[in-house]
C-alpha atoms as a PDB file:
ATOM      1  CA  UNK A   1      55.244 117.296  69.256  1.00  0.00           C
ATOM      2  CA  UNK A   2      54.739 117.451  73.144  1.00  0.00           C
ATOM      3  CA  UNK A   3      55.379 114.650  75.661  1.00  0.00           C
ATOM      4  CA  UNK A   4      53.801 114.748  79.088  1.00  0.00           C
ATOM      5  CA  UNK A   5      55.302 112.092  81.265  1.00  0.00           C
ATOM      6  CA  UNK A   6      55.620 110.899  84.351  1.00  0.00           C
ATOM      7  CA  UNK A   7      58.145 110.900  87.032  1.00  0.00           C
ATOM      8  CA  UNK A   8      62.051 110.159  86.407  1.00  0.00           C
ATOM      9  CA  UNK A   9      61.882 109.907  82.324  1.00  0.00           C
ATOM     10  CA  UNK A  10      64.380 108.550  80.972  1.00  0.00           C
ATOM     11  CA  UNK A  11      65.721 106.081  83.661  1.00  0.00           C
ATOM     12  CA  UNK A  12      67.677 103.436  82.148  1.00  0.00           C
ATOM     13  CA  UNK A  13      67.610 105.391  78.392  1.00  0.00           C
ATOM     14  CA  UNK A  14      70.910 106.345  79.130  1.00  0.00           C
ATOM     15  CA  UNK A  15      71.899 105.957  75.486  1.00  0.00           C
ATOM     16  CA  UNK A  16      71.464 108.388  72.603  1.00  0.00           C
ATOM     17  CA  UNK A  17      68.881 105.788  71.114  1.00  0.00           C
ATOM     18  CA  UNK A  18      66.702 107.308  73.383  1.00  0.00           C
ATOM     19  CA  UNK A  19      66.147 111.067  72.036  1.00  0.00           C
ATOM     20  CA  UNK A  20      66.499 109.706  68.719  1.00  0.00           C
ATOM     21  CA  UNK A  21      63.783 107.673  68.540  1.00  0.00           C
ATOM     22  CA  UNK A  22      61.657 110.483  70.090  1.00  0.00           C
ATOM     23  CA  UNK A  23      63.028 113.099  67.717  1.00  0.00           C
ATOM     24  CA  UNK A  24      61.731 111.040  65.141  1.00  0.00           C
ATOM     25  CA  UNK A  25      58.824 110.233  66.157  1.00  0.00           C
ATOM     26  CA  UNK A  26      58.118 114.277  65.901  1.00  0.00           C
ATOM     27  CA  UNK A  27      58.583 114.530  69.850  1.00  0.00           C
ATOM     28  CA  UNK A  28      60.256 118.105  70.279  1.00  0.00           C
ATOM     29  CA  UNK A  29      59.358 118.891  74.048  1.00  0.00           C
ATOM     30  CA  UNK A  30      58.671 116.700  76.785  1.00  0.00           C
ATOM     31  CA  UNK A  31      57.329 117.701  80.492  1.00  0.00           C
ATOM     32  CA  UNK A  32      57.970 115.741  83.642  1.00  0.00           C
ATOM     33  CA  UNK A  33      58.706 116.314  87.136  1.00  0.00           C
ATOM     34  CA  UNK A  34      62.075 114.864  86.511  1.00  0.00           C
ATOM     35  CA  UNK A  35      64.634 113.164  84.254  1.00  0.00           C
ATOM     36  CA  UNK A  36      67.190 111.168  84.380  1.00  0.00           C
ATOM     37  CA  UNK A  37      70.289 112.653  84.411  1.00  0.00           C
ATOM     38  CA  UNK A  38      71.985 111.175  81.018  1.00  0.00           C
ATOM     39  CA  UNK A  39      68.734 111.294  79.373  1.00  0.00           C
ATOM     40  CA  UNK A  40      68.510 114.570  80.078  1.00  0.00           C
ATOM     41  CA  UNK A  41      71.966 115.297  78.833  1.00  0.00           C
ATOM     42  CA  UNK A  42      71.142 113.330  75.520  1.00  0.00           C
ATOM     43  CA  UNK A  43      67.707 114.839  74.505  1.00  0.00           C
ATOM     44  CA  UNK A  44      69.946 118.335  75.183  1.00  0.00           C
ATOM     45  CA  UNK A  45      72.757 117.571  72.763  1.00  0.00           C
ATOM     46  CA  UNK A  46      69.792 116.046  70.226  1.00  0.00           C
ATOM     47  CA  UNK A  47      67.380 119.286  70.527  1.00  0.00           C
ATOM     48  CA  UNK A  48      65.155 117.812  72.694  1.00  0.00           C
ATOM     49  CA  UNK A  49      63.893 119.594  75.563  1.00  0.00           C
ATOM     50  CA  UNK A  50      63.126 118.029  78.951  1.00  0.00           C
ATOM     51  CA  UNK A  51      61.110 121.010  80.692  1.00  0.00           C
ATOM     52  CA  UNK A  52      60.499 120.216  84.367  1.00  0.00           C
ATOM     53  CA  UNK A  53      57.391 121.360  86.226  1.00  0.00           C
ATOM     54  CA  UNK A  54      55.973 120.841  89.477  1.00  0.00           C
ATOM     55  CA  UNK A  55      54.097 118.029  90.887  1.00  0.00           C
ATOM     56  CA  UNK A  56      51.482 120.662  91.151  1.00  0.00           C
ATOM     57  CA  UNK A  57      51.604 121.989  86.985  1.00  0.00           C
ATOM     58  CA  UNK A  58      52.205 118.166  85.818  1.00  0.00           C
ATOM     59  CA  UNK A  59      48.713 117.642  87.684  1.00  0.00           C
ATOM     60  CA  UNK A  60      47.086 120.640  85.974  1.00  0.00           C
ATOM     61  CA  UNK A  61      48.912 120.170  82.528  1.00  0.00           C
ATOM     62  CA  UNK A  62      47.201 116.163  82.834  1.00  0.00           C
ATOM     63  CA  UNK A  63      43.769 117.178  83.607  1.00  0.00           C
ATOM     64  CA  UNK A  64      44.348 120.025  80.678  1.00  0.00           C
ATOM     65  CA  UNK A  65      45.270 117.457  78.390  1.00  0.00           C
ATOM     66  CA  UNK A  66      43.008 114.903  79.100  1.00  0.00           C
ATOM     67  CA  UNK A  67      39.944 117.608  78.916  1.00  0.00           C
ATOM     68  CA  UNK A  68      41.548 118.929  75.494  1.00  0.00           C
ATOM     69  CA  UNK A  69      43.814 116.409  73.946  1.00  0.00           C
ATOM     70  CA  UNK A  70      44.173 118.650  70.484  1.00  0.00           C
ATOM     71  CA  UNK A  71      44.650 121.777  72.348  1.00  0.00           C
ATOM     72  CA  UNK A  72      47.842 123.630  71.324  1.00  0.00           C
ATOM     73  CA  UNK A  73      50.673 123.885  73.269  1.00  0.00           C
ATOM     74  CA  UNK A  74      53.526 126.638  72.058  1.00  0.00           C
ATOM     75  CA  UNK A  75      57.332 125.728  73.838  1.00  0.00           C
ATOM     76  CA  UNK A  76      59.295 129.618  72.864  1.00  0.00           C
ATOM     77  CA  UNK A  77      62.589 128.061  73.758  1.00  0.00           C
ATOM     78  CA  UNK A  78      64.366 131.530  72.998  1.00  0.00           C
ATOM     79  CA  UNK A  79      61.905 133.073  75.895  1.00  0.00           C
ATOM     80  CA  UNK A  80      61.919 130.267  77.669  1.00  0.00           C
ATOM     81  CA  UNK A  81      58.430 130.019  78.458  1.00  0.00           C
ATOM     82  CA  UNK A  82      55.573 127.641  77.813  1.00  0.00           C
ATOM     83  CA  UNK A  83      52.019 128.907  76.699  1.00  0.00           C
ATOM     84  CA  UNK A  84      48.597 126.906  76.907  1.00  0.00           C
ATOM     85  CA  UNK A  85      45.542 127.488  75.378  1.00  0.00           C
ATOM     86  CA  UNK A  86      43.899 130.739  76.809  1.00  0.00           C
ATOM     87  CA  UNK A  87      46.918 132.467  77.350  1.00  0.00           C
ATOM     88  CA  UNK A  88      47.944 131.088  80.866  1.00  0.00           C
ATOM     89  CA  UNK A  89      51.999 130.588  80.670  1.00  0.00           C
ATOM     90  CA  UNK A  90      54.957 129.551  82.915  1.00  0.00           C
ATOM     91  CA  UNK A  91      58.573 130.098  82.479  1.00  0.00           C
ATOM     92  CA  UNK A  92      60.847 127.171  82.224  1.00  0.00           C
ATOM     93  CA  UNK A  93      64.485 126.348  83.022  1.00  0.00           C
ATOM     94  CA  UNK A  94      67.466 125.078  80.575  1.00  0.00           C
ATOM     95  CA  UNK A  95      71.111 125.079  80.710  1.00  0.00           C
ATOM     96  CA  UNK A  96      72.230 128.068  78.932  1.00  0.00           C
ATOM     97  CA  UNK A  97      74.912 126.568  76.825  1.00  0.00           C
ATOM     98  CA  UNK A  98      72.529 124.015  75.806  1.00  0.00           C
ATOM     99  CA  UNK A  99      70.140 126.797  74.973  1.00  0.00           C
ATOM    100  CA  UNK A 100      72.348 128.273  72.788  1.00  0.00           C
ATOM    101  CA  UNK A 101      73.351 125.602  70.660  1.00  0.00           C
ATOM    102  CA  UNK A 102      69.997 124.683  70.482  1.00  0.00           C
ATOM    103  CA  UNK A 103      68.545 128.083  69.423  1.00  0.00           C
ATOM    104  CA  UNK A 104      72.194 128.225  66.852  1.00  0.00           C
ATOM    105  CA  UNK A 105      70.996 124.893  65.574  1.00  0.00           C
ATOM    106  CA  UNK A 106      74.599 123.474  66.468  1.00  0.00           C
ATOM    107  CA  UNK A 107      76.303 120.851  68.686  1.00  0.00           C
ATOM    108  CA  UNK A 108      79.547 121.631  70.810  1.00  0.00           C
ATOM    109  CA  UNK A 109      81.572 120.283  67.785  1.00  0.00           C
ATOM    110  CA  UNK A 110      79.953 122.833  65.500  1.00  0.00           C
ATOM    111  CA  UNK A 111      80.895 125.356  68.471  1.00  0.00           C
ATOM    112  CA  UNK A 112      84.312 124.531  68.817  1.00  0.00           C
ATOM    113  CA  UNK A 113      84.712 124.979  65.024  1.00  0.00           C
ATOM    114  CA  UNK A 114      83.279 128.072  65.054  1.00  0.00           C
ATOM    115  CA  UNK A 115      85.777 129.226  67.107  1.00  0.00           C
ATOM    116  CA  UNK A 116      88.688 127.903  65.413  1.00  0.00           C
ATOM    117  CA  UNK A 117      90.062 131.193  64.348  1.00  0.00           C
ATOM    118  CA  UNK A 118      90.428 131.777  67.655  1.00  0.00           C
ATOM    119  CA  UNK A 119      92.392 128.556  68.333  1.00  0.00           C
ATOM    120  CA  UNK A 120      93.926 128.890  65.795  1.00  0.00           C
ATOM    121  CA  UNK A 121      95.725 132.453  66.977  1.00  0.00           C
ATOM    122  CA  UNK A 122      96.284 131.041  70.670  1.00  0.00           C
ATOM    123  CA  UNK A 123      97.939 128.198  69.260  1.00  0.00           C
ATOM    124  CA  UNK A 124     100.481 130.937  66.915  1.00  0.00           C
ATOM    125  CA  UNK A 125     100.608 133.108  69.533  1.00  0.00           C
ATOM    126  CA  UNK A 126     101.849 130.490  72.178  1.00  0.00           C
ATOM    127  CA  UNK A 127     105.425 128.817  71.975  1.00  0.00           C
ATOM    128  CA  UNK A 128     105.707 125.422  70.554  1.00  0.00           C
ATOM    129  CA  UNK A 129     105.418 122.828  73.690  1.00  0.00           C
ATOM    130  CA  UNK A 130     106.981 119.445  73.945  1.00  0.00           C
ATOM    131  CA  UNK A 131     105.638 116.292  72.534  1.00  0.00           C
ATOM    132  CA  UNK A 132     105.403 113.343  75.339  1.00  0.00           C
ATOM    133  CA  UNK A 133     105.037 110.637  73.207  1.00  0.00           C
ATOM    134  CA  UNK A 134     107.668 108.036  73.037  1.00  0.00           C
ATOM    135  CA  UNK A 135     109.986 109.292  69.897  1.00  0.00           C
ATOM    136  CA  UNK A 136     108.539 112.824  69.217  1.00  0.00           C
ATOM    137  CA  UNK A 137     110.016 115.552  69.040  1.00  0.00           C
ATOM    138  CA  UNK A 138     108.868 119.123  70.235  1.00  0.00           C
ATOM    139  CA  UNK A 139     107.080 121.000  66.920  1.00  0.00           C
END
């Protein structure tokens, strides 16, 4: 369920394809020094995580891997830390909003609906404004 890549994943995945395919291919986590910036954004909004480490821990987490290739990796996203085999872990980095939809098993649609009460009393609350499309009227 764990990718370990290489440098820049994700350049020129800049569609959603991209994390799809990986999701279901069982991929839940992948670590890399770096990602591409819409990838990144896509495997967040799909529940995929793109963890980035060092130069230094991508070295170590390659030998670890190639010296134990059915060692167990556990990704706590709600911690936000990573722990290998033996106990050593490291802390990792997400957006926070992406965290939380994540970890609420939701999307920013499924968000912004769960806030509609809320809306919904703003929009009462506030007067009516003025349509600006040709042949409205205000509501």
């Amino acid at each position: 369920q764990l990718l370990l890549a290489g440098d820049n994943f994700g350049a020129g995945s800049s569609r959603e394809h991209a994390p799809w395919a990986l999701r279901a291919w069982g991929i839940r986590a992948i670590f890399s020094t770096s990602f591409a910036d819409i990838f990144r954004g896509n495997a967040l909004k799909n529940a995929l995580l793109p963890i980035v480490v060092t130069m230094e821990r991508h070295a170590a987490l390659t030998a670890r891997l190639a010296a134990n290739p059915e060692a167990e990796w556990t990704v706590d996203l709600e911690a936000g830390s990573v722990t290998l085999p033996g106990g050593e872990s490291f802390a990792f980095g997400i957006d926070p909003f992406a965290r939380a939809m994540i970890l609420a098993g939701t999307d920013e649609v499924g968000y912004v609906r769960s806030k509609l009460p809320a809306i919904e009393a703003w929009e009462a609350a506030h007067p009516p404004r003025v349509d600006t499309r040709e042949g409205a009227s205000a509501r």
